[in-house]
Protein backbone atom coordinates (compact mmCIF):
# COMPACT_ATOMS: atom_id res chain seq x y z
CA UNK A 1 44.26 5.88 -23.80
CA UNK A 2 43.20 5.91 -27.51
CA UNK A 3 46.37 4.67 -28.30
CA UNK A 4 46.04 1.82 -26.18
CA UNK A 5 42.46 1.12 -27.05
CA UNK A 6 43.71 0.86 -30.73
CA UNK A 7 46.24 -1.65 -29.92
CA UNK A 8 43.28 -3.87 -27.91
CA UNK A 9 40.90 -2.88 -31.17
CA UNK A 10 43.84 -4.75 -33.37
CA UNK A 11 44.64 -7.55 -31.59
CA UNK A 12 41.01 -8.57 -31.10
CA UNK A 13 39.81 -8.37 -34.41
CA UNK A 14 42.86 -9.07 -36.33
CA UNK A 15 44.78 -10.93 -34.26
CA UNK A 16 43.35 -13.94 -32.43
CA UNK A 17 40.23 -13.81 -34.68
CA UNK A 18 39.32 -18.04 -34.90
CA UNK A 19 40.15 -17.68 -38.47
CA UNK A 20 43.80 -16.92 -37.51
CA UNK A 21 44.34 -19.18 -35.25
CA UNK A 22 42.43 -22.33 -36.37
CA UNK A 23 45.15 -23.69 -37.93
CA UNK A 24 47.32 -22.23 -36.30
CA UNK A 25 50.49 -24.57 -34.20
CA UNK A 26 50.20 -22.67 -30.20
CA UNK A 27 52.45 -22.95 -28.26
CA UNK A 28 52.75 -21.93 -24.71
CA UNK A 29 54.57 -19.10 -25.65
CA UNK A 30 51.64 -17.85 -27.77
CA UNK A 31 49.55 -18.14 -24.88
CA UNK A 32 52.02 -16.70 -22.42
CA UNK A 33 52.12 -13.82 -24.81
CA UNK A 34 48.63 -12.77 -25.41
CA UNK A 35 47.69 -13.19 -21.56
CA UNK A 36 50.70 -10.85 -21.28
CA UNK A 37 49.56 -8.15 -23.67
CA UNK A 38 46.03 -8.38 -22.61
CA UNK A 39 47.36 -7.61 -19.07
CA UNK A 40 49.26 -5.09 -19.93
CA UNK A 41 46.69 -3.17 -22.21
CA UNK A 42 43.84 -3.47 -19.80
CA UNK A 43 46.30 -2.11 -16.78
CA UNK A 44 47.37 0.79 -19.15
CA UNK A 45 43.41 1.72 -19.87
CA UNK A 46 42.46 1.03 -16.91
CA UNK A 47 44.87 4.06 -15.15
CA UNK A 48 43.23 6.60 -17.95
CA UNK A 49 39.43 5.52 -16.81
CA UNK A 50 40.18 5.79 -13.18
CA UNK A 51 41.06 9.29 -14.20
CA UNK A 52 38.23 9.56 -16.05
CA UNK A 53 36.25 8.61 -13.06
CA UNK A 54 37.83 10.76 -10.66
CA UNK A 55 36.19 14.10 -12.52
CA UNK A 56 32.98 13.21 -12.17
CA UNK A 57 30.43 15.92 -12.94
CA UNK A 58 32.91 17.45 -15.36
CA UNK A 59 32.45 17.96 -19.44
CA UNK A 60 35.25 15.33 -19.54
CA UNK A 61 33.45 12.75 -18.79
CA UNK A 62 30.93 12.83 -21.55
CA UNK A 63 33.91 11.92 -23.70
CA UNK A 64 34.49 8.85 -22.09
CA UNK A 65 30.94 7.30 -23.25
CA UNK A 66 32.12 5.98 -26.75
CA UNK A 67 35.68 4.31 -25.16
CA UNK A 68 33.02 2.58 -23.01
CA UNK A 69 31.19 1.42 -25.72
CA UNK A 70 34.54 0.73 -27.84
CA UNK A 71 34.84 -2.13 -24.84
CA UNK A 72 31.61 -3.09 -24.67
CA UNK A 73 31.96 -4.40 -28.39
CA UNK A 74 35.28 -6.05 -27.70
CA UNK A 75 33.83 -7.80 -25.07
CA UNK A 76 30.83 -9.00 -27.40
CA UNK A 77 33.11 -10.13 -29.97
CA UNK A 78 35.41 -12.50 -27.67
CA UNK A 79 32.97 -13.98 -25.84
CA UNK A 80 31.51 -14.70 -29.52
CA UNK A 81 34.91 -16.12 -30.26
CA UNK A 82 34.64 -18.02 -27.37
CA UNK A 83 31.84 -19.94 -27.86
CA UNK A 84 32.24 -20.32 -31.89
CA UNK A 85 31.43 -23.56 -33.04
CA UNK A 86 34.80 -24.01 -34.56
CA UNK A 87 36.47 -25.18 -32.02
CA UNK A 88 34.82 -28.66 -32.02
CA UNK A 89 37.57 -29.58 -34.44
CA UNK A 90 40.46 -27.97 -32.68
CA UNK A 91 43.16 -29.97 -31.03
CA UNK A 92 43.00 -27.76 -28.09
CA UNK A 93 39.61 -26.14 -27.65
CA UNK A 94 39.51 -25.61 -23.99
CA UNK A 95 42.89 -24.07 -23.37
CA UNK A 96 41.73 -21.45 -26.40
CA UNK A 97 38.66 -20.39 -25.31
CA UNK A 98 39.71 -20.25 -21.66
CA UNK A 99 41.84 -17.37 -22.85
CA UNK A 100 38.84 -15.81 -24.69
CA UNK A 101 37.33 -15.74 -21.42
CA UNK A 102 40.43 -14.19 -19.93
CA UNK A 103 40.43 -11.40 -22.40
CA UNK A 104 36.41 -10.98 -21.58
CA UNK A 105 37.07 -11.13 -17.89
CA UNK A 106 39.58 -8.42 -17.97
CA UNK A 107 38.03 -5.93 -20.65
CA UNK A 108 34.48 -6.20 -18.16
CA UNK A 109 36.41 -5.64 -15.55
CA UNK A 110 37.34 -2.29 -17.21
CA UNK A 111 33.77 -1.27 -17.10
CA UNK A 112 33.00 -2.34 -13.72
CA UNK A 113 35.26 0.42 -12.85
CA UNK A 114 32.26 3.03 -13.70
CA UNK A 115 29.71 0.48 -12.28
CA UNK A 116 28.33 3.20 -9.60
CA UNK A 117 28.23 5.95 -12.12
CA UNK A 118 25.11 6.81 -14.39
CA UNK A 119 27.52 5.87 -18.01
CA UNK A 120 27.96 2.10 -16.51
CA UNK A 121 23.90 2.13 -16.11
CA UNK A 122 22.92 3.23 -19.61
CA UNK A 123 25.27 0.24 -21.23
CA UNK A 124 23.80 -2.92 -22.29
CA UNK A 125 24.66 -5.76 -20.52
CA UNK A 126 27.87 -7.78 -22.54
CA UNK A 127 27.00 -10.92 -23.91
CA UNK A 128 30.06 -12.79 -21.59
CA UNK A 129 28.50 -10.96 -18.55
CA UNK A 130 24.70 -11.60 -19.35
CA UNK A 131 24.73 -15.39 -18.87
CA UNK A 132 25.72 -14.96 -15.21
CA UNK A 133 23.53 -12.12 -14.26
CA UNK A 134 20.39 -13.70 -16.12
CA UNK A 135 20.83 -16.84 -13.99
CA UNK A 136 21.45 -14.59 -10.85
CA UNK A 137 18.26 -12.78 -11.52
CA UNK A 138 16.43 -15.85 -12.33
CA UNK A 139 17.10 -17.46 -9.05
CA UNK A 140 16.38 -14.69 -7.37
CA UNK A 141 12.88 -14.68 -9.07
CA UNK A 142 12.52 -18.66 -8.40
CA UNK A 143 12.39 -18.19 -4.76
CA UNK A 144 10.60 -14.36 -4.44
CA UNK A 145 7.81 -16.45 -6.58
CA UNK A 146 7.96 -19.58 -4.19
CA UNK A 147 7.54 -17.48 -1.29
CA UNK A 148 4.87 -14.99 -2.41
CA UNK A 149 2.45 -18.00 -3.49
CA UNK A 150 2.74 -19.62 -0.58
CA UNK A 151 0.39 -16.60 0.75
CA UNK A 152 -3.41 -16.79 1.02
CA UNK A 153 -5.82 -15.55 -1.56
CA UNK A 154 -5.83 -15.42 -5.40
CA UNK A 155 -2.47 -15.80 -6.67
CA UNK A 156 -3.41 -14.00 -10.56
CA UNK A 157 -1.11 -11.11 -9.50
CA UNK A 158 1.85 -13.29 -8.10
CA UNK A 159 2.15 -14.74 -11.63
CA UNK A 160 1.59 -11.87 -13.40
CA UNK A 161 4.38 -10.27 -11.68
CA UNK A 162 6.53 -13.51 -12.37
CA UNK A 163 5.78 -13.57 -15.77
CA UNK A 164 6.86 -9.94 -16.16
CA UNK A 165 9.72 -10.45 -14.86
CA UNK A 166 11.16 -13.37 -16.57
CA UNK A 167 10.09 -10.94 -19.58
CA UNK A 168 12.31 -8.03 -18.95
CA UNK A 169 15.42 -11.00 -17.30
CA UNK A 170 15.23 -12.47 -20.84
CA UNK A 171 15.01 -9.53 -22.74
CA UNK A 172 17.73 -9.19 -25.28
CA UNK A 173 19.67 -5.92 -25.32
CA UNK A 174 19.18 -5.80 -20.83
CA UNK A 175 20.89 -3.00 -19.77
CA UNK A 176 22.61 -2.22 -16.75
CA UNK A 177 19.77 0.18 -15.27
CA UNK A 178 17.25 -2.53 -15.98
CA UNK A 179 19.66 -4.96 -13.88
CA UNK A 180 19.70 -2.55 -11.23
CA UNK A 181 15.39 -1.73 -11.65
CA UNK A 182 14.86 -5.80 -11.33
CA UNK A 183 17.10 -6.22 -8.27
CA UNK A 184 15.74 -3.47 -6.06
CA UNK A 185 12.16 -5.06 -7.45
CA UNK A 186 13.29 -8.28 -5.92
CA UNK A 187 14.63 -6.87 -2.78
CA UNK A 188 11.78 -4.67 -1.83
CA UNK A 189 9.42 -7.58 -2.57
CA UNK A 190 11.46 -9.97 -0.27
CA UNK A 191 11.28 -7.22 3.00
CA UNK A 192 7.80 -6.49 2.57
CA UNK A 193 5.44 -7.71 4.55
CA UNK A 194 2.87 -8.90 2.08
CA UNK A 195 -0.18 -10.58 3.78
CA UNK A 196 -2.76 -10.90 0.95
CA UNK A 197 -3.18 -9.29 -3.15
CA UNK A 198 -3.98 -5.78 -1.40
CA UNK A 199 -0.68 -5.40 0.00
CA UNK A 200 1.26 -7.03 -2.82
CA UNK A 201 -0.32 -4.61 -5.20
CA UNK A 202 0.74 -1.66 -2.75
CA UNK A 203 4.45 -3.10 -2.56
CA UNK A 204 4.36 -2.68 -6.53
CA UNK A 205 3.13 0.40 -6.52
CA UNK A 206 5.80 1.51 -4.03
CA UNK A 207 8.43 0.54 -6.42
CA UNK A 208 7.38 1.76 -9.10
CA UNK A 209 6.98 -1.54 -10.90
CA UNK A 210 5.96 0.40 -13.72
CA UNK A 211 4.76 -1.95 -16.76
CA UNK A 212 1.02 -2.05 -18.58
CA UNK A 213 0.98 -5.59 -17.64
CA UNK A 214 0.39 -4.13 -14.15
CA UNK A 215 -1.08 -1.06 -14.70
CA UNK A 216 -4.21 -3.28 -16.87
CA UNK A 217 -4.38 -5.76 -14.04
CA UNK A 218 -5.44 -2.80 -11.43
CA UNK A 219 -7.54 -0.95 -14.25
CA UNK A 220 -9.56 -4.16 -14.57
CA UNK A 221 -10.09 -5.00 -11.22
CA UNK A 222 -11.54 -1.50 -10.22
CA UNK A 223 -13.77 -1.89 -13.50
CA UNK A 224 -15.00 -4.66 -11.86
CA UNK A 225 -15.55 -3.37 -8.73
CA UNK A 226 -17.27 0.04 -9.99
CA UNK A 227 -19.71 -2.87 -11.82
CA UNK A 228 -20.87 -4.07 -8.18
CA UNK A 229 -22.06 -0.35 -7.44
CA UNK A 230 -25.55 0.57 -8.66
CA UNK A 231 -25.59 3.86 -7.54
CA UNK A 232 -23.54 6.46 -9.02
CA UNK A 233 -22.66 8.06 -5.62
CA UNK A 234 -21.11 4.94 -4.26
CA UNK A 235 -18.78 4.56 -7.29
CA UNK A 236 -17.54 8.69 -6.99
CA UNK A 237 -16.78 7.56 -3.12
CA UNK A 238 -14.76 4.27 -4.13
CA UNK A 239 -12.95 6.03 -7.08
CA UNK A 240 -11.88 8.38 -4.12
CA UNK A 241 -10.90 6.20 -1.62
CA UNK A 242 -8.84 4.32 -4.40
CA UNK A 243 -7.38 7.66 -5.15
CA UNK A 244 -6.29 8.13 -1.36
CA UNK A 245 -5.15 4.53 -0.88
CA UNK A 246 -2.17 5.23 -4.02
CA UNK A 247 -1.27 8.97 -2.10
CA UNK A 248 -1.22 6.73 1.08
CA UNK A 249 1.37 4.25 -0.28
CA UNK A 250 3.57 6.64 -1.57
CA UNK A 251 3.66 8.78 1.62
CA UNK A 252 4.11 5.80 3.74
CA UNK A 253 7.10 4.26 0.90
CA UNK A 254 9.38 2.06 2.03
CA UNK A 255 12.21 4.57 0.12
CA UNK A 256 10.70 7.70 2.42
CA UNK A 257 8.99 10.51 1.46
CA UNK A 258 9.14 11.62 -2.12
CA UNK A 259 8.47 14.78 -3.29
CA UNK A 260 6.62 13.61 -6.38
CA UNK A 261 4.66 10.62 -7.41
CA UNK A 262 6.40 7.68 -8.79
CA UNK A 263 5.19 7.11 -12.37
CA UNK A 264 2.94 3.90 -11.91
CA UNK A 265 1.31 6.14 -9.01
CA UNK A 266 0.86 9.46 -11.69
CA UNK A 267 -0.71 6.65 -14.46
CA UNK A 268 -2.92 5.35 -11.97
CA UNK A 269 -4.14 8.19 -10.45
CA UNK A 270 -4.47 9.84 -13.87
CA UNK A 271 -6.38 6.93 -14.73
CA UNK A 272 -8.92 6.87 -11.59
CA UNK A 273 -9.02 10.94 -11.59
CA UNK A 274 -10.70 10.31 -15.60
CA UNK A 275 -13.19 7.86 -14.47
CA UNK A 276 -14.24 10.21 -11.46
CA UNK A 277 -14.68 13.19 -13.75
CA UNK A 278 -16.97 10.45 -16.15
CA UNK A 279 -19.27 9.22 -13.09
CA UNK A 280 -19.84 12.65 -11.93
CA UNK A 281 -20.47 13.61 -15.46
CA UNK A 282 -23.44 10.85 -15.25
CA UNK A 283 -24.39 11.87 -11.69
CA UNK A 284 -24.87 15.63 -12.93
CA UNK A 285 -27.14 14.70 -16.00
CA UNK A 286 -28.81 11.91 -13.53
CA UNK A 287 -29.79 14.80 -11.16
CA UNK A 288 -30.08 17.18 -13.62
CA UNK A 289 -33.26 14.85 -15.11
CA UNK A 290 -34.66 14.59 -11.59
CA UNK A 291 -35.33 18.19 -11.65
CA UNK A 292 -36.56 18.12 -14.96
CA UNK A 293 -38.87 15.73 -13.77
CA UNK A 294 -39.52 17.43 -10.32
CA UNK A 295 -40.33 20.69 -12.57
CA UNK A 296 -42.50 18.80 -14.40
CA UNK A 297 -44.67 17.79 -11.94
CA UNK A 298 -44.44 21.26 -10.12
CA UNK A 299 -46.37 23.07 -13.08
CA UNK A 300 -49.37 22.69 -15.06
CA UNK A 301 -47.76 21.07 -17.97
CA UNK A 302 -49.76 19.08 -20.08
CA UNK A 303 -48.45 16.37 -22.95
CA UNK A 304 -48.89 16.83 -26.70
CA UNK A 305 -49.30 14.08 -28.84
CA UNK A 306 -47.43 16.07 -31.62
CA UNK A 307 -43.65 16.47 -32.34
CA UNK A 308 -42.47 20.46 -32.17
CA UNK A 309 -42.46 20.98 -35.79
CA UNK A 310 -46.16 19.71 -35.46
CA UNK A 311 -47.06 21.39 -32.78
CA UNK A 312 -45.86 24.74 -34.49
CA UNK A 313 -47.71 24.25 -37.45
CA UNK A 314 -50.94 23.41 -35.56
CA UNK A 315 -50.83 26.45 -33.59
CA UNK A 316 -49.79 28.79 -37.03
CA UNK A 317 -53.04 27.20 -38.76
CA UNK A 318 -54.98 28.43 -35.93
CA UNK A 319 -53.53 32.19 -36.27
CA UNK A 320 -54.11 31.72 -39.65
CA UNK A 321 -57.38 30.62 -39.01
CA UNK A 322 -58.79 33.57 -36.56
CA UNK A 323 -58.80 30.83 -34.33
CA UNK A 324 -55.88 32.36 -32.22
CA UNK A 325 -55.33 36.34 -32.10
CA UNK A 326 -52.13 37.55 -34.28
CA UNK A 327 -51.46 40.12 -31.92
CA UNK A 328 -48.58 39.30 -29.52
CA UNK A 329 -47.52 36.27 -31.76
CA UNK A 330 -44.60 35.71 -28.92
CA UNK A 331 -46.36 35.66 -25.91
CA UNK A 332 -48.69 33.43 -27.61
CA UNK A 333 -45.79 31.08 -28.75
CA UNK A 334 -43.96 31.30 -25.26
CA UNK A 335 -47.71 30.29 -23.54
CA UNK A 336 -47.69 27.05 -25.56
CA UNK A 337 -43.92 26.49 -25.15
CA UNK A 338 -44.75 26.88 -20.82
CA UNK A 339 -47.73 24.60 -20.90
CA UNK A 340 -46.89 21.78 -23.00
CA UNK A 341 -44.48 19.11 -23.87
CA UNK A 342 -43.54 16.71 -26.16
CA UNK A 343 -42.66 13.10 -25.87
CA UNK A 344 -39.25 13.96 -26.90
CA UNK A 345 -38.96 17.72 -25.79
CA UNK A 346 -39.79 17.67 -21.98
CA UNK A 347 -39.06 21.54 -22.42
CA UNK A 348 -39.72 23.16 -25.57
CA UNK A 349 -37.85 26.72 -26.80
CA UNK A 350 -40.50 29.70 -27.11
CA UNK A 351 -38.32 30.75 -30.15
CA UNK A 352 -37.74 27.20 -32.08
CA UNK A 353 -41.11 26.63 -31.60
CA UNK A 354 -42.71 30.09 -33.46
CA UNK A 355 -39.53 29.42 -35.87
CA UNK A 356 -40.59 25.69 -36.92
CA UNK A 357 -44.29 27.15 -37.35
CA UNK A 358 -42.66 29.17 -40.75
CA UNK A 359 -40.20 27.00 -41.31
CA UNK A 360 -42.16 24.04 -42.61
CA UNK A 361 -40.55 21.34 -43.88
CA UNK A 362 -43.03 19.14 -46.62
CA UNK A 363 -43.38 16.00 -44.60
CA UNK A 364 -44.07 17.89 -41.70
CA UNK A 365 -47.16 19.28 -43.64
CA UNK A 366 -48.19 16.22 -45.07
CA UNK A 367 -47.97 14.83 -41.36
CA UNK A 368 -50.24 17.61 -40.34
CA UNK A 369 -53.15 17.06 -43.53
CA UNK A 370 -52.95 13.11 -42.61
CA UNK A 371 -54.32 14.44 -38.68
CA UNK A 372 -56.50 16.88 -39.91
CA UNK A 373 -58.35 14.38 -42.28
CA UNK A 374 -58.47 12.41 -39.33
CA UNK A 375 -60.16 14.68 -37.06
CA UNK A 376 -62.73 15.59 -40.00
CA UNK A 377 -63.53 11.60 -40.04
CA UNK A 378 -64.36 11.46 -36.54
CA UNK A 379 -66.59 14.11 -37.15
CA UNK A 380 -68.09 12.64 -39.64
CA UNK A 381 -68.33 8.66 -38.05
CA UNK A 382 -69.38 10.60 -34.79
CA UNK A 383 -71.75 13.24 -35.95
CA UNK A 384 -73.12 11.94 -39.08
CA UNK A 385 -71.93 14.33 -41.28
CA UNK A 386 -70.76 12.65 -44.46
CA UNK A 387 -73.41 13.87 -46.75
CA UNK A 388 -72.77 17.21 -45.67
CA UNK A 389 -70.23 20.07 -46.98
């Protein structure tokens, strides 16, 4: 087969390339000739894939991939032979390029041969083929679009969905999987029975119309919904049933059971597993201050109008003092620590509180002569003790 694939290599590139044959005299001959050797060549390579073919599964196959892709680029270049804009000035345009499209017609028809088998997916689409299989898809799209917003309710998704599409059908480089990925979209779309957005957003789901367009559209709506639900508890219980409602669609698939999640269904429930763990996150610190608060109440806890560092020093100028034993310096620390509370520690450490009553930083100390001078002016406005010492 190489051999032959050399002699279609030659004859393509060299042969009827438009600058041989622009001013060139044809005669019927020529024609009769090239339609001949095209014939011939594409018979002769066509035998060696069918052989090819027939081994499936084998380590002989693999070596077919770049003689598939040899014809994929002599496709390309015909059909860009065919429509070359030199023609125009040609005697005979039409009879030329209609035997461009012969040589097109017959090379694609080479690879059509492996058109059920995984190497014909993974090739792009040839330019000669593409026109006719964009159109094809587009139709299809025209009327799946027609009869989708002809059903009740908000039709943002419908168009979404349309707009994808189109997307991907004009995409440049569409390969033959992606052909096959937008059909089977199209036909499980047109059997479903699709009543409102709920069950057009299932179908999708279903076939794994896997694309962020889609995946953002459902992300947003359940952040919008989860807004609508004051209480933390309600959104944990919608997260969930969203959760169940994806497991539900894939169990109850239009292509059967599967034994694993499609990927749009993984993303999405990845996505609404996150936001559960985050909402139960807030729940536990929500009920985790309702305790605090319970406990609060429950003992004979009193408030402090000083910060801890404050609080420590006040207590250490005390020991310091004789106002307050040194004896048992913990217990006496741990006593404070159990019976009061500041505005920003609703518990306070036994141990950080004995620890900032050393470690004193110097604004907490000026802090602490600023309140002292101002309890020794209320006793002296209150008491009349300014002339005294």
């Amino acid at each position: 087969m190489v051999k032959e694939l050399l002699q279609l290599n030659d004859f393509i590139t060299e042969s009827i390339k438009p600058e041989r044959l622009l001013n060139a005299e044809l005669t019927g001959s020529d024609f009769n000739r090239w339609s001949q050797f095209i014939t011939r060549t594409t018979d002769l390579i066509g035998c060696h894939l069918r052989d090819f073919r027939n081994v499936v599964g084998t380590n002989k196959v693999r070596k077919i991939s770049p003689h598939l892709h040899q014809l994929l680029y002599l496709i390309n270049l015909s059909n860009s032979y065919r429509t070359s804009a030199v023609w125009k000035e040609h005697p005979d345009p039409a009879r030329i390029r209609a035997f461009y499209r012969f040589t097109s017609e017959r090379i694609e028809g080479l690879l059509a041969l492996f058109r059920n088998h995984k190497l014909f997916a993974e090739l792009p689409v040839s330019d000669f083929a593409a026109g006719e299989v964009k159109i094809e898809l587009k139709v299809f799209l025209r009327k799946l679009t027609g009869s989708l917003l002809e059903k009740p309710g908000d039709n943002g998704l419908v168009k979404l969905v349309a707009d994808v599409l189109m997307r991907r059908i004009r995409k440049k480089g569409l390969t033959w999987s992606e052909v096959n990925r937008l059909q089977n979209t199209f036909y499980f779309l047109q059997q479903a029975e699709i009543g409102d957005e709920a069950d057009l957003q299932a179908v999708l789901i279903d076939v794994d119309f896997n694309f962020p367009e889609f995946f953002l559209y459902c992300v947003h709506n359940w952040r919008s919904s989860l807004v609508e639900f004051s209480d933390l508890r309600n959104q944990v219980e919608y997260l969930v049933r969203e959760k169940h409602r994806i497991r539900e669609i894939c169990l109850g698939s239009l292509h059967g059971k599967r034994l694993k999640l499609n990927s749009i269904a993984a993303d999405l429930l990845g996505y609404l597993g996150e936001q559960q763990e985050f909402v139960e996150e807030l729940l536990g610190l929500q009920r985790a201050a309702l305790q605090d608060e319970a406990l609060t109440k429950s003992r004979e806890r009193f408030p402090v109008g000083f910060s801890v560092p404050l609080l420590g020093l006040f207590i250490r100028l005390q020991i310091e003092r004789g106002i307050l034993p040194k004896d048992n310096i913990g217990q006496l620390f741990a006593f404070f620590a159990a019976h009061f509370y500041t505005a920003n520690a609703l518990f306070i450490s036994a141990d950080n509180l004995q620890k900032k009553s050393t470690d004193v930083e110097f604004s907490t100390a000026q802090k602490m002569k600023a309140q002292l001078i101002g309890m020794l002016n209320w006793l002296n406005s209150n008491f009349n003790l300014s002339n005294y010492s």
